[in-house]
C-alpha atoms as a PDB file:
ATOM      1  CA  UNK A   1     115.597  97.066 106.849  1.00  0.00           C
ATOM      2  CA  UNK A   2     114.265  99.748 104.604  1.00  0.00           C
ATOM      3  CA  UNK A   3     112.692  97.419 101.998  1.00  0.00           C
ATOM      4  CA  UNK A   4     111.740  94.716 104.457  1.00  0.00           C
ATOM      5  CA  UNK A   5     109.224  97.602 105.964  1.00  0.00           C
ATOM      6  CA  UNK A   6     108.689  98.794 101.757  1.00  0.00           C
ATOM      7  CA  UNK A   7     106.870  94.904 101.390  1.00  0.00           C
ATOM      8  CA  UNK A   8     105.613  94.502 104.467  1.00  0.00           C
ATOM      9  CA  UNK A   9     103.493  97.854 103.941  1.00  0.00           C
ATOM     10  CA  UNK A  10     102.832  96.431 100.431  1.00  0.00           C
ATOM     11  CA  UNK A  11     101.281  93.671 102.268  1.00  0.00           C
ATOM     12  CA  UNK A  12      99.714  95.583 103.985  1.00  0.00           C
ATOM     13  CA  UNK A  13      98.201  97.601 101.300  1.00  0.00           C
ATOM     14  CA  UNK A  14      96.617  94.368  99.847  1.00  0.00           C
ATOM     15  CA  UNK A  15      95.007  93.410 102.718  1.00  0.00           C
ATOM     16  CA  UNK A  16      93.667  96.959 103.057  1.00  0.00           C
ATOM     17  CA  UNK A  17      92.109  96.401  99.368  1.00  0.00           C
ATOM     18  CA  UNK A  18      90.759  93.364 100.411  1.00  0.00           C
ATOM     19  CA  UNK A  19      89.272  94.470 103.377  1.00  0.00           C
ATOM     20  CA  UNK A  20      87.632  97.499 101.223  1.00  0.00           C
ATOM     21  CA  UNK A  21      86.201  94.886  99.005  1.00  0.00           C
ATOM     22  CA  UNK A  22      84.500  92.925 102.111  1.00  0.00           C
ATOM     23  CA  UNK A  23      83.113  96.126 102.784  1.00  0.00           C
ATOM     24  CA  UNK A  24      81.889  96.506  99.154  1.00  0.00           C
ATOM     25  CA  UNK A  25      80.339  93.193  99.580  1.00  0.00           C
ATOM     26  CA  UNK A  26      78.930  94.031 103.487  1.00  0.00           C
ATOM     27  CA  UNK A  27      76.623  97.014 102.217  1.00  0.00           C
ATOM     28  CA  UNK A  28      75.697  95.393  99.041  1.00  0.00           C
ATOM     29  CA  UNK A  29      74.153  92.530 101.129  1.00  0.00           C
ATOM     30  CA  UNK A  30      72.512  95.256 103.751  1.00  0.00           C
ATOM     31  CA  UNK A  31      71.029  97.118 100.837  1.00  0.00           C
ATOM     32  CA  UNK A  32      69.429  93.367  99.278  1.00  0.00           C
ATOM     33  CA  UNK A  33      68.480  92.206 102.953  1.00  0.00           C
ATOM     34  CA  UNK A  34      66.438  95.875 103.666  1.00  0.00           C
ATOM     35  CA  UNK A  35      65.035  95.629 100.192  1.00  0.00           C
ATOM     36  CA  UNK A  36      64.305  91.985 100.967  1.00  0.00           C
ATOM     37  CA  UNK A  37      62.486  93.218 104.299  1.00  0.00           C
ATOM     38  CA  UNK A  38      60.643  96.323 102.363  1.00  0.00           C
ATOM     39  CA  UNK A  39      59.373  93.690  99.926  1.00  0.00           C
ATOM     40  CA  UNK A  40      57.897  91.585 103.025  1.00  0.00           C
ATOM     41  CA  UNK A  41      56.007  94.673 104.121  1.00  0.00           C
ATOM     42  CA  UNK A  42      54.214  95.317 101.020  1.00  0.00           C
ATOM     43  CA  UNK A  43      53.173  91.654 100.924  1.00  0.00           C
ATOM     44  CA  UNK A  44      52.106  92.254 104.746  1.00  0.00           C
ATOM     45  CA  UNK A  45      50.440  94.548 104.538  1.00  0.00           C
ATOM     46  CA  UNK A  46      48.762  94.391 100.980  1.00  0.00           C
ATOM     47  CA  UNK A  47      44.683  92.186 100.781  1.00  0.00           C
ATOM     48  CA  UNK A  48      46.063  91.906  96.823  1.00  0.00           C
ATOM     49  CA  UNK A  49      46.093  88.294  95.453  1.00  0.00           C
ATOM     50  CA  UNK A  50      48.388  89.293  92.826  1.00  0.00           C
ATOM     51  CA  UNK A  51      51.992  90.361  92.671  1.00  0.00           C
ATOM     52  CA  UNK A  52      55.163  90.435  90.577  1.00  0.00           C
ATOM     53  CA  UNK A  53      57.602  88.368  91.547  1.00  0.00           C
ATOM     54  CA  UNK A  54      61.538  88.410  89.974  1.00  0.00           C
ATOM     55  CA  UNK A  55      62.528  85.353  88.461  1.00  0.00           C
ATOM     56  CA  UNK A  56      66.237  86.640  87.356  1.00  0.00           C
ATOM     57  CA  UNK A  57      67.585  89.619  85.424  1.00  0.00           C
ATOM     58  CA  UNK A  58      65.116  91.623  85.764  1.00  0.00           C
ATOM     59  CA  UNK A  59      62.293  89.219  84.599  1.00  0.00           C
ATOM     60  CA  UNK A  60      59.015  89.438  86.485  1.00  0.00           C
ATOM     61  CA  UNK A  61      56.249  87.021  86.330  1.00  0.00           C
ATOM     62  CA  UNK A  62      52.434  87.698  87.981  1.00  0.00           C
ATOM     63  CA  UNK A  63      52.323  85.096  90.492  1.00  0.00           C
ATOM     64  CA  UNK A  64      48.909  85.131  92.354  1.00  0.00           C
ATOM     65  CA  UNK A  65      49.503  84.584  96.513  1.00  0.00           C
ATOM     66  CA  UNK A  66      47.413  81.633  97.497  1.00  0.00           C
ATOM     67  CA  UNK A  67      48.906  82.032 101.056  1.00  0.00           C
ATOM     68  CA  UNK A  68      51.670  83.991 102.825  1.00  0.00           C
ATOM     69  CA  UNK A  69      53.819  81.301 104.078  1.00  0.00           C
ATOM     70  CA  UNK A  70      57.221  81.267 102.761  1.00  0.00           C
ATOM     71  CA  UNK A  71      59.930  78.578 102.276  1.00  0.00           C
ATOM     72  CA  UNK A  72      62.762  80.093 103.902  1.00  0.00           C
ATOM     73  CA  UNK A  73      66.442  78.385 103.073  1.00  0.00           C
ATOM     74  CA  UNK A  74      68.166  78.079 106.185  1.00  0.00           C
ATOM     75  CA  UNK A  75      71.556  76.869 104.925  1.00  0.00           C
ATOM     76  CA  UNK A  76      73.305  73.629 104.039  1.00  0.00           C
ATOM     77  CA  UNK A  77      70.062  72.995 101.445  1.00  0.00           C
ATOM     78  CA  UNK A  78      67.496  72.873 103.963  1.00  0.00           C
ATOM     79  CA  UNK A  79      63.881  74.494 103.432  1.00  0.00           C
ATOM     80  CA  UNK A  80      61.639  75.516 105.900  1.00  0.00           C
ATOM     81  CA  UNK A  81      57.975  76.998 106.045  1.00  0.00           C
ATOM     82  CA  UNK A  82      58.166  80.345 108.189  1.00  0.00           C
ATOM     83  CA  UNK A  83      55.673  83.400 108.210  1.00  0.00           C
ATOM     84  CA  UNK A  84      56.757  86.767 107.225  1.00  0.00           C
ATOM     85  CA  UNK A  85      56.687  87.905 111.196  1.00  0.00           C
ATOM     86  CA  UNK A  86      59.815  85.175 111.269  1.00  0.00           C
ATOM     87  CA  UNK A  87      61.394  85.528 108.467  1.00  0.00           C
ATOM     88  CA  UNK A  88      61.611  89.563 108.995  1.00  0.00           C
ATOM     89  CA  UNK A  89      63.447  88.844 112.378  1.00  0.00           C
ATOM     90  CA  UNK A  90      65.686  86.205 110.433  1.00  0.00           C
ATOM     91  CA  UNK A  91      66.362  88.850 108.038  1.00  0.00           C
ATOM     92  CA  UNK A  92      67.145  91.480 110.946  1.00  0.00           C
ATOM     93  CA  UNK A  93      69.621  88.720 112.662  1.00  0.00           C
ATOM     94  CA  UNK A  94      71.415  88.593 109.435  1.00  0.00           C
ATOM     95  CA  UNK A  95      71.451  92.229 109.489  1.00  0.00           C
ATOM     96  CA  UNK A  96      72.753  91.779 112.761  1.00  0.00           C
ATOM     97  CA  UNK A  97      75.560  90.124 111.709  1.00  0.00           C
ATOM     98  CA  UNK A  98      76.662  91.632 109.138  1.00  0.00           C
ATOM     99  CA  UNK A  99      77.067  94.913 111.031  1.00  0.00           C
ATOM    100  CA  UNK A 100      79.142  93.002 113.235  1.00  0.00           C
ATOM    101  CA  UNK A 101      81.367  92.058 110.563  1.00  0.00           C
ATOM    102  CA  UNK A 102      81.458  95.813 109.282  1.00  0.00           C
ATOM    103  CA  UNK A 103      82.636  97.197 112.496  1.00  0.00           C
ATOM    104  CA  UNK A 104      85.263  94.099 112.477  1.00  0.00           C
ATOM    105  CA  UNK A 105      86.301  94.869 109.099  1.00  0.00           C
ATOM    106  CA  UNK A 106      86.635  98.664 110.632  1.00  0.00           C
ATOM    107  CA  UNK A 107      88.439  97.955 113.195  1.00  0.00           C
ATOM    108  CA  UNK A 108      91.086  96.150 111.045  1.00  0.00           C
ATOM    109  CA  UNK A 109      91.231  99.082 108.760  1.00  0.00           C
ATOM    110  CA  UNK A 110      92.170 101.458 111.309  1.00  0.00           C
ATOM    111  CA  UNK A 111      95.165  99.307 112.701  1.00  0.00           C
ATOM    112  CA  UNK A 112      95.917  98.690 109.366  1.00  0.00           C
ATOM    113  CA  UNK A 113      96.269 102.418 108.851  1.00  0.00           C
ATOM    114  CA  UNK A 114      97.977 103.607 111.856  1.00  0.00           C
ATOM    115  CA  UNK A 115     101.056 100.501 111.581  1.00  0.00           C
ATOM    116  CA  UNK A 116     101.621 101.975 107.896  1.00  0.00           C
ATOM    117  CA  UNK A 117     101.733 105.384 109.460  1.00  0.00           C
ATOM    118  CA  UNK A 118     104.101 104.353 112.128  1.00  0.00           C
ATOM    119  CA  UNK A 119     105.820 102.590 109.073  1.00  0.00           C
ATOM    120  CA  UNK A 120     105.937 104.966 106.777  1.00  0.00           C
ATOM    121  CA  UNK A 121     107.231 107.753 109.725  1.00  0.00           C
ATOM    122  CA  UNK A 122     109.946 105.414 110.870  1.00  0.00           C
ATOM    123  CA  UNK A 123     111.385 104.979 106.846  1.00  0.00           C
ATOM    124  CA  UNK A 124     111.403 108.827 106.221  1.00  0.00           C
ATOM    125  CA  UNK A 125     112.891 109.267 109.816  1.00  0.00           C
ATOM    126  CA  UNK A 126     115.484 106.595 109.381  1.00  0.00           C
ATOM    127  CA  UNK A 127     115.970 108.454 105.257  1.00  0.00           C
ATOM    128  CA  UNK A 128     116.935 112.284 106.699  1.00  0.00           C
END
């Protein structure tokens, strides 16, 4: 019985990892998203014609803004034209979301933690 509780909190353990790494992935994606949104601002807000846009790795190329509509990709390869009013608020619905998944991911976590408590109680118990 001992072991059989040994790999099932191993199992555990994994999944705990994993779920860490989801959360890894969660705030990375909140951080690019906010950025994303701060970026929007500046173009917003800003009468300049010019700005530097980042083409990959940390390459920038002027691009001069001949209007401030935006092709948005909405999933499954499909482009649309949105202003930056709309794209901000589907930028904050992803934001949405992804806090929803956090707390989620949270939630596991914690019963995750308190059934290899009870676990881990029961073997040293069961070992005196």
């Amino acid at each position: 019985m001992d072991q059989e509780q040994i790999q099932l909190i191993q199992i555990m353990e994994q999944e705990v990892n994993h779920l860490n790494e989801q959360l890894r992935l969660i705030d990375q994606n909140v951080v690019e998203l906010k950025g994303l949104i701060e970026s929007l601002n500046e173009i917003e807000g800003k009468d300049a014609q010019e700005i530097l846009v980042n083409i990959g790795k940390k390459i920038y190329l002027p691009v001069t803004i001949q209007n401030k509509e935006l092709i948005v990709d909405i999933g499954k390869n499909s482009l649309v034209k949105k202003n930056i009013p709309d794209t901000k608020r589907l930028i904050e619905e992803q934001l949405g979301k992804l806090s929803e998944g956090k707390r989620q991911v949270f939630e596991r976590l914690e019963d995750l933690h308190k059934e290899m408590e009870r676990m881990i109680a029961e073997i040293e118990k069961s070992a005196k």
